[in-house]
C-alpha atoms as a PDB file:
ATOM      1  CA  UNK A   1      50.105 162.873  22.837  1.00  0.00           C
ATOM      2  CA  UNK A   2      47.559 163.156  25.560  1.00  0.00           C
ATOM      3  CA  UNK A   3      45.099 165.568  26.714  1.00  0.00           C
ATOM      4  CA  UNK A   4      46.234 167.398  29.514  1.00  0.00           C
ATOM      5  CA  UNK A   5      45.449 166.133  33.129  1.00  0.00           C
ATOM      6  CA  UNK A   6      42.684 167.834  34.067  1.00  0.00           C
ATOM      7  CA  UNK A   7      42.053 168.913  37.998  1.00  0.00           C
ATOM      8  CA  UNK A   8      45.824 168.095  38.456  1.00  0.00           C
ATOM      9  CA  UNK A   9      48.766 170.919  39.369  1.00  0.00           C
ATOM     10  CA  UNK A  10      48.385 173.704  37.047  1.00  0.00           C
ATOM     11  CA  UNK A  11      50.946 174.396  35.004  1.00  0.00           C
ATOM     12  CA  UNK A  12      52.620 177.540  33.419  1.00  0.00           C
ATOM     13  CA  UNK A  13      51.893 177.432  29.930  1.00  0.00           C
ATOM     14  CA  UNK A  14      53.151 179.833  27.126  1.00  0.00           C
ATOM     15  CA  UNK A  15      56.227 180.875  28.725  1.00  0.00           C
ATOM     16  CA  UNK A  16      57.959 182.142  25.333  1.00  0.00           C
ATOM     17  CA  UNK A  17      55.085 184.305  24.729  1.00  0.00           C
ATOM     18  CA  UNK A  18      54.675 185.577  28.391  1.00  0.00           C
ATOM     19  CA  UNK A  19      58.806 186.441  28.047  1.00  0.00           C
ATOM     20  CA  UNK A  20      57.961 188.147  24.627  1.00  0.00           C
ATOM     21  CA  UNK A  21      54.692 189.979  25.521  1.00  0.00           C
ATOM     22  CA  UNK A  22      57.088 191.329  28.920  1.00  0.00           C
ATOM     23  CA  UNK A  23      60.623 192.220  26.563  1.00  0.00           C
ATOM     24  CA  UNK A  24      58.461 194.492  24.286  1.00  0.00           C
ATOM     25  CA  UNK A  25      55.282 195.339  25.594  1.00  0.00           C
ATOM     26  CA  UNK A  26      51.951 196.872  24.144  1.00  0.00           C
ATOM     27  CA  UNK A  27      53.677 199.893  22.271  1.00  0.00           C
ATOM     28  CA  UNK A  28      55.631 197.785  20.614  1.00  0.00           C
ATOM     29  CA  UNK A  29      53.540 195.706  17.151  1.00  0.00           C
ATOM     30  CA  UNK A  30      55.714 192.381  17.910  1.00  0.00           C
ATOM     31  CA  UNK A  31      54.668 193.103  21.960  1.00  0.00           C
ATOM     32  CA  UNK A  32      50.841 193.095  20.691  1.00  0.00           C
ATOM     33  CA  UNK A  33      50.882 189.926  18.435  1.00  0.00           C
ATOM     34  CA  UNK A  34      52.588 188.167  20.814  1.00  0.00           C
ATOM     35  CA  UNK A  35      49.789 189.012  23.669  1.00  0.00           C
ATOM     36  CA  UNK A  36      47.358 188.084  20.700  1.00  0.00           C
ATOM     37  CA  UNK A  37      49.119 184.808  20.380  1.00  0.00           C
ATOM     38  CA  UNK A  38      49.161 184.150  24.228  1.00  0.00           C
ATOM     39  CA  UNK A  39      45.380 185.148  24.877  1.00  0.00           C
ATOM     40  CA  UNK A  40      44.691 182.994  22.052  1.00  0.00           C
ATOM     41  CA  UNK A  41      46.465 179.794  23.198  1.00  0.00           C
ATOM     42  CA  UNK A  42      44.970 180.196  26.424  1.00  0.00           C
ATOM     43  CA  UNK A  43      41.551 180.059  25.240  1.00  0.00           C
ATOM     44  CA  UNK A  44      42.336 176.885  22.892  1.00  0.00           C
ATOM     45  CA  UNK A  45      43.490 175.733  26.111  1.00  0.00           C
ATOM     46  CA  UNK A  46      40.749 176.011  28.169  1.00  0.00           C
ATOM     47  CA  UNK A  47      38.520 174.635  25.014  1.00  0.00           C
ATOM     48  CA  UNK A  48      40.197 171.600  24.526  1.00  0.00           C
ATOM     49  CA  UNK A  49      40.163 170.602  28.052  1.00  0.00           C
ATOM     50  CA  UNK A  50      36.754 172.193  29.067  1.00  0.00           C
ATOM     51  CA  UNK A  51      34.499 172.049  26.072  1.00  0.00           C
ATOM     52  CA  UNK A  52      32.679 174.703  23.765  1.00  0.00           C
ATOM     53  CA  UNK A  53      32.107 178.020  25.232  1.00  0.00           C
ATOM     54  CA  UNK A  54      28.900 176.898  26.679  1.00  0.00           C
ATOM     55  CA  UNK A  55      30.366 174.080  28.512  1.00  0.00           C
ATOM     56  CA  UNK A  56      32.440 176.140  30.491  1.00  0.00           C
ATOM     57  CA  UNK A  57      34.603 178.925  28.731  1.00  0.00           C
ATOM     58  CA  UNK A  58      34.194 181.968  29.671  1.00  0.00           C
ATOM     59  CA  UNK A  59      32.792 184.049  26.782  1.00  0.00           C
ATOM     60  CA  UNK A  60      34.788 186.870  28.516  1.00  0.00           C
ATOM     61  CA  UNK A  61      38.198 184.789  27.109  1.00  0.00           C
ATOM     62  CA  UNK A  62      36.896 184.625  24.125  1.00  0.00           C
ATOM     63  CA  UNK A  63      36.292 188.316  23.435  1.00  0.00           C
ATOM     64  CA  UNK A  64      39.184 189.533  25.026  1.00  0.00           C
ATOM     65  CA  UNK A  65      41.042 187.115  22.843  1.00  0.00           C
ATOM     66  CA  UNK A  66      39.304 188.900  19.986  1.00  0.00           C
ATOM     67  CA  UNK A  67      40.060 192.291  20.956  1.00  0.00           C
ATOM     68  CA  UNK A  68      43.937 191.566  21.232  1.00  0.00           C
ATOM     69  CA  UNK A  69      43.672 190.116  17.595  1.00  0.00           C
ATOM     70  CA  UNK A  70      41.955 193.000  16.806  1.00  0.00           C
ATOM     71  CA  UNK A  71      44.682 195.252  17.895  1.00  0.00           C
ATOM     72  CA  UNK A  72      47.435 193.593  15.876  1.00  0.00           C
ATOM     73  CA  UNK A  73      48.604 196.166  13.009  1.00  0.00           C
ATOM     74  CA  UNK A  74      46.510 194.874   9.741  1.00  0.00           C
ATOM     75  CA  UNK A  75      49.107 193.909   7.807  1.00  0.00           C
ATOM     76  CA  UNK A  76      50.674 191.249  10.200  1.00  0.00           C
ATOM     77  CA  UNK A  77      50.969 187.669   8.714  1.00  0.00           C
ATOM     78  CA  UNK A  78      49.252 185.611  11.989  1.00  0.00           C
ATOM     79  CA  UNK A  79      46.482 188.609  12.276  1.00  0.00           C
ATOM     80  CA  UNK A  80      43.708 186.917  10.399  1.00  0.00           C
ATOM     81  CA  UNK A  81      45.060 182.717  11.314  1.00  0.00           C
ATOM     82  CA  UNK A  82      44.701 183.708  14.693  1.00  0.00           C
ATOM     83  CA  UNK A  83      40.934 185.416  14.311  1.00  0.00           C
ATOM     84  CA  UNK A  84      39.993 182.529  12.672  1.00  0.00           C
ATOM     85  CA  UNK A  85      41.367 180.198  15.862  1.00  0.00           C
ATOM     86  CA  UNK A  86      38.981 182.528  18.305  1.00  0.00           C
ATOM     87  CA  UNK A  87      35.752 182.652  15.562  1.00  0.00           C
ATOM     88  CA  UNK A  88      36.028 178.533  15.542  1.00  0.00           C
ATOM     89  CA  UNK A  89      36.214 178.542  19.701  1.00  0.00           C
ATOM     90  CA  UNK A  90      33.705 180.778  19.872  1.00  0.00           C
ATOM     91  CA  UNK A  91      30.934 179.278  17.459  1.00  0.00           C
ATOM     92  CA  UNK A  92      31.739 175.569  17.906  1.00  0.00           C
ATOM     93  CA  UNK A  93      29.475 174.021  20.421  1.00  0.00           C
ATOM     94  CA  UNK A  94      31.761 171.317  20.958  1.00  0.00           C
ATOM     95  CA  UNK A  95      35.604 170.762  21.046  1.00  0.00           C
ATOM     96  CA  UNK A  96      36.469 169.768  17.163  1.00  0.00           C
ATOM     97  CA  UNK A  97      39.960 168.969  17.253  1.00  0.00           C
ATOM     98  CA  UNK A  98      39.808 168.426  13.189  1.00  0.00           C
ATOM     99  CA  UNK A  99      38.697 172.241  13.188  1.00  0.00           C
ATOM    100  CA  UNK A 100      41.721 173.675  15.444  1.00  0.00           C
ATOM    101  CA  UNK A 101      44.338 171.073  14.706  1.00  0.00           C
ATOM    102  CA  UNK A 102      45.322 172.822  11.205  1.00  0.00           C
ATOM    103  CA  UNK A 103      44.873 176.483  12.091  1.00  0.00           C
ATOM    104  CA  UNK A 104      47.368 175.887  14.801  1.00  0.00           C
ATOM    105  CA  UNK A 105      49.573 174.608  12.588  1.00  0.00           C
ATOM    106  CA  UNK A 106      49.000 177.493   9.985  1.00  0.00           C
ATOM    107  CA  UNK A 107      49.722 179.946  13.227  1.00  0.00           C
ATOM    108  CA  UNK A 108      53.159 178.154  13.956  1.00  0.00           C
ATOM    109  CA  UNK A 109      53.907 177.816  10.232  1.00  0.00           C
ATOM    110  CA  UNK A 110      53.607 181.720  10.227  1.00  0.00           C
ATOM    111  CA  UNK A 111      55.719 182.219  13.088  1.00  0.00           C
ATOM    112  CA  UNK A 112      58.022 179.915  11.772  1.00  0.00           C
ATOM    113  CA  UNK A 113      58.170 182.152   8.480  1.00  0.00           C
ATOM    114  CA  UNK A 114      58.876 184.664  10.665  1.00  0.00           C
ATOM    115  CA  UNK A 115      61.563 183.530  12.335  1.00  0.00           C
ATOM    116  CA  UNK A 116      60.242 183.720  15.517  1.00  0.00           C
ATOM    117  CA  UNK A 117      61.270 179.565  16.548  1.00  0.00           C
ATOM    118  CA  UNK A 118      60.570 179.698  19.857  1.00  0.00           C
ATOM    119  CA  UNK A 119      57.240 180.700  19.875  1.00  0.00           C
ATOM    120  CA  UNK A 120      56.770 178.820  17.191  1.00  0.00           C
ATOM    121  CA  UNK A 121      57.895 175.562  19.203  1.00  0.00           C
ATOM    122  CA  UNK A 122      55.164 176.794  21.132  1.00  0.00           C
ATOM    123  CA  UNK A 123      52.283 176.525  19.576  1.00  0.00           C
ATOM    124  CA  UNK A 124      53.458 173.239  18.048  1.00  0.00           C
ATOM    125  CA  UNK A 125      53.432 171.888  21.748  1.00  0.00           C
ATOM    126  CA  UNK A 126      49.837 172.806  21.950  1.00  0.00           C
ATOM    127  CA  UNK A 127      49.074 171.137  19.030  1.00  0.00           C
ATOM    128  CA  UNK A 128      51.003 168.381  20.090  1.00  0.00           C
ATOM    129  CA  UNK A 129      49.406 168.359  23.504  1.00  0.00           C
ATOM    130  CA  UNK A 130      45.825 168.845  22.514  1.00  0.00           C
ATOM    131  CA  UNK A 131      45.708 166.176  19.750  1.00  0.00           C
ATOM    132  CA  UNK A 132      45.355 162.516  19.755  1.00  0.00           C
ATOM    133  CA  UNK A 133      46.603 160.792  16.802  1.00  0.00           C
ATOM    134  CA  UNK A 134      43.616 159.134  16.219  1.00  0.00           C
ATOM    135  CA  UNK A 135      41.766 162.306  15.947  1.00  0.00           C
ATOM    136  CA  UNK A 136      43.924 164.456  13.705  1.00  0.00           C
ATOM    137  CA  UNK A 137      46.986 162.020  12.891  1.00  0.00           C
ATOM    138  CA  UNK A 138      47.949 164.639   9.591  1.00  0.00           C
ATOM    139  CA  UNK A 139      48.675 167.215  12.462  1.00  0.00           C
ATOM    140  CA  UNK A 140      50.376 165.411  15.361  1.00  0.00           C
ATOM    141  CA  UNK A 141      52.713 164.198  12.577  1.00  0.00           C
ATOM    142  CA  UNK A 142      52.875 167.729  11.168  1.00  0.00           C
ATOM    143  CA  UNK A 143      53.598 169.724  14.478  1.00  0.00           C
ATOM    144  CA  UNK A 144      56.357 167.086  15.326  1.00  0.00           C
ATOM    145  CA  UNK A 145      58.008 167.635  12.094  1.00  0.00           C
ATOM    146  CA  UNK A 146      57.407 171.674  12.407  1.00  0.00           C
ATOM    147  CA  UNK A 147      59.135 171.574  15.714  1.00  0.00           C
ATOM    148  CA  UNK A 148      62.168 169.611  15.515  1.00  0.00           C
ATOM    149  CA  UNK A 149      62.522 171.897  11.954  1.00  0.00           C
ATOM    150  CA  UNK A 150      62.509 175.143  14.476  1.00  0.00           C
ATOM    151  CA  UNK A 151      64.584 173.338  17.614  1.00  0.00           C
ATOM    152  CA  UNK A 152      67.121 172.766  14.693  1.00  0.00           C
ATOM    153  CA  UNK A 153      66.818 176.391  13.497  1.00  0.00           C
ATOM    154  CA  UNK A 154      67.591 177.182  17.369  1.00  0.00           C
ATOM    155  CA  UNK A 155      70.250 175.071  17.546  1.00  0.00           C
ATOM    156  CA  UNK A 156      69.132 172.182  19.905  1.00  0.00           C
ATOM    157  CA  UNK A 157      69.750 169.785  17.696  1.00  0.00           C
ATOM    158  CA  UNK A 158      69.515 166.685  20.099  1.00  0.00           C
ATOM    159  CA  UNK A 159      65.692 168.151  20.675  1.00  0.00           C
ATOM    160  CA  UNK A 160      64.948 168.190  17.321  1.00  0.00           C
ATOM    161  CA  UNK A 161      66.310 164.597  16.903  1.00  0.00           C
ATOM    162  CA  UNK A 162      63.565 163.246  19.613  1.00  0.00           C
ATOM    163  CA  UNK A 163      61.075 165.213  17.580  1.00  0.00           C
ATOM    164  CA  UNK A 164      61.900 163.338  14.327  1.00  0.00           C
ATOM    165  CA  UNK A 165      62.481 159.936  16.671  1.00  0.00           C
ATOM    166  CA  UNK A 166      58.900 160.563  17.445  1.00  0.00           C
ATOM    167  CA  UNK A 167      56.805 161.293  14.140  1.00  0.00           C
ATOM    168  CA  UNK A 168      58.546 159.087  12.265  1.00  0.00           C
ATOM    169  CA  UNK A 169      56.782 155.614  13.783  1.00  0.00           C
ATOM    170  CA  UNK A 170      53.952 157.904  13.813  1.00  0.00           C
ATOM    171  CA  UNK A 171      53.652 158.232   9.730  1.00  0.00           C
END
């Protein structure tokens, strides 16, 4: 559980919501909460590894990030976790992993509730990525727990096993 490499080959991050925002699109309410999500993560992202928005995210991310919340239908359960995420990136002047750890984990949890694994598995990488035991130990432990209980719900059940293989010297 290490930051990511920074000024290393980029990677491709997100990919289950990039495959979900392209299979149903902007008409489509799941289409627009999953761009949300992905314009969201991307800004945690960049504010983990870069800093607060004055040491080098671009405000732009930040509102744009906002606006695709914004568009979500009201009544969607990740609508207001996820508004929360960009309103702690955007007034924090410096990265607080004890501030994002648990809202991630509240966005997973709600895709989890959802039924909607995959991305969930998602955003429990990021957490997973982004925090160092020794900074948020509650939510490393948490997101490895969340994931191998939505690998399992997917049916890769040797996945989930590392998952479980992992928290448990953890806790």
């Amino acid at each position: 559980m290490t930051h990511a490499a920074r000024g290393t080959t980029t990677q491709l991050r997100h990919i289950p919501f990039i495959e979900e925002v392209a299979a149903l699109g902007d008409d489509d309410p799941s289409g627009l909460a999953a761009r949300a999500g992905l314009l969201v993560l991307r800004l945690v992202d960049a504010w983990m590894e870069d800093g607060a928005l004055a040491g080098g995210v671009d405000a732009r991310a930040a509102m744009s990030a906002r606006a695709a919340v914004e568009a979500m239908p009201a009544g969607q359960l990740t609508r207001g976790v996820l508004m929360n995420i960009v309103d702690v990136v955007r007034d924090s002047h410096a990265r607080d992993v004890q501030a994002i750890g648990p809202r991630l984990m509240a966005y997973g949890r709600g895709l989890d509730l959802d039924a909607q694994w995959q991305l969930a598995v998602d955003v429990y990488d990021t957490v997973i990525e982004h925090v160092h035991v020794d900074e948020d130990r509650e939510s490393a432990i948490n997101a490895l727990l969340r994931k191998g209980s939505c690998l399992r719900d997917l049916g890769r059940l040797a996945d989930a096993d590392g998952c479980y293989d992992t928290a448990i010297p953890l806790a």
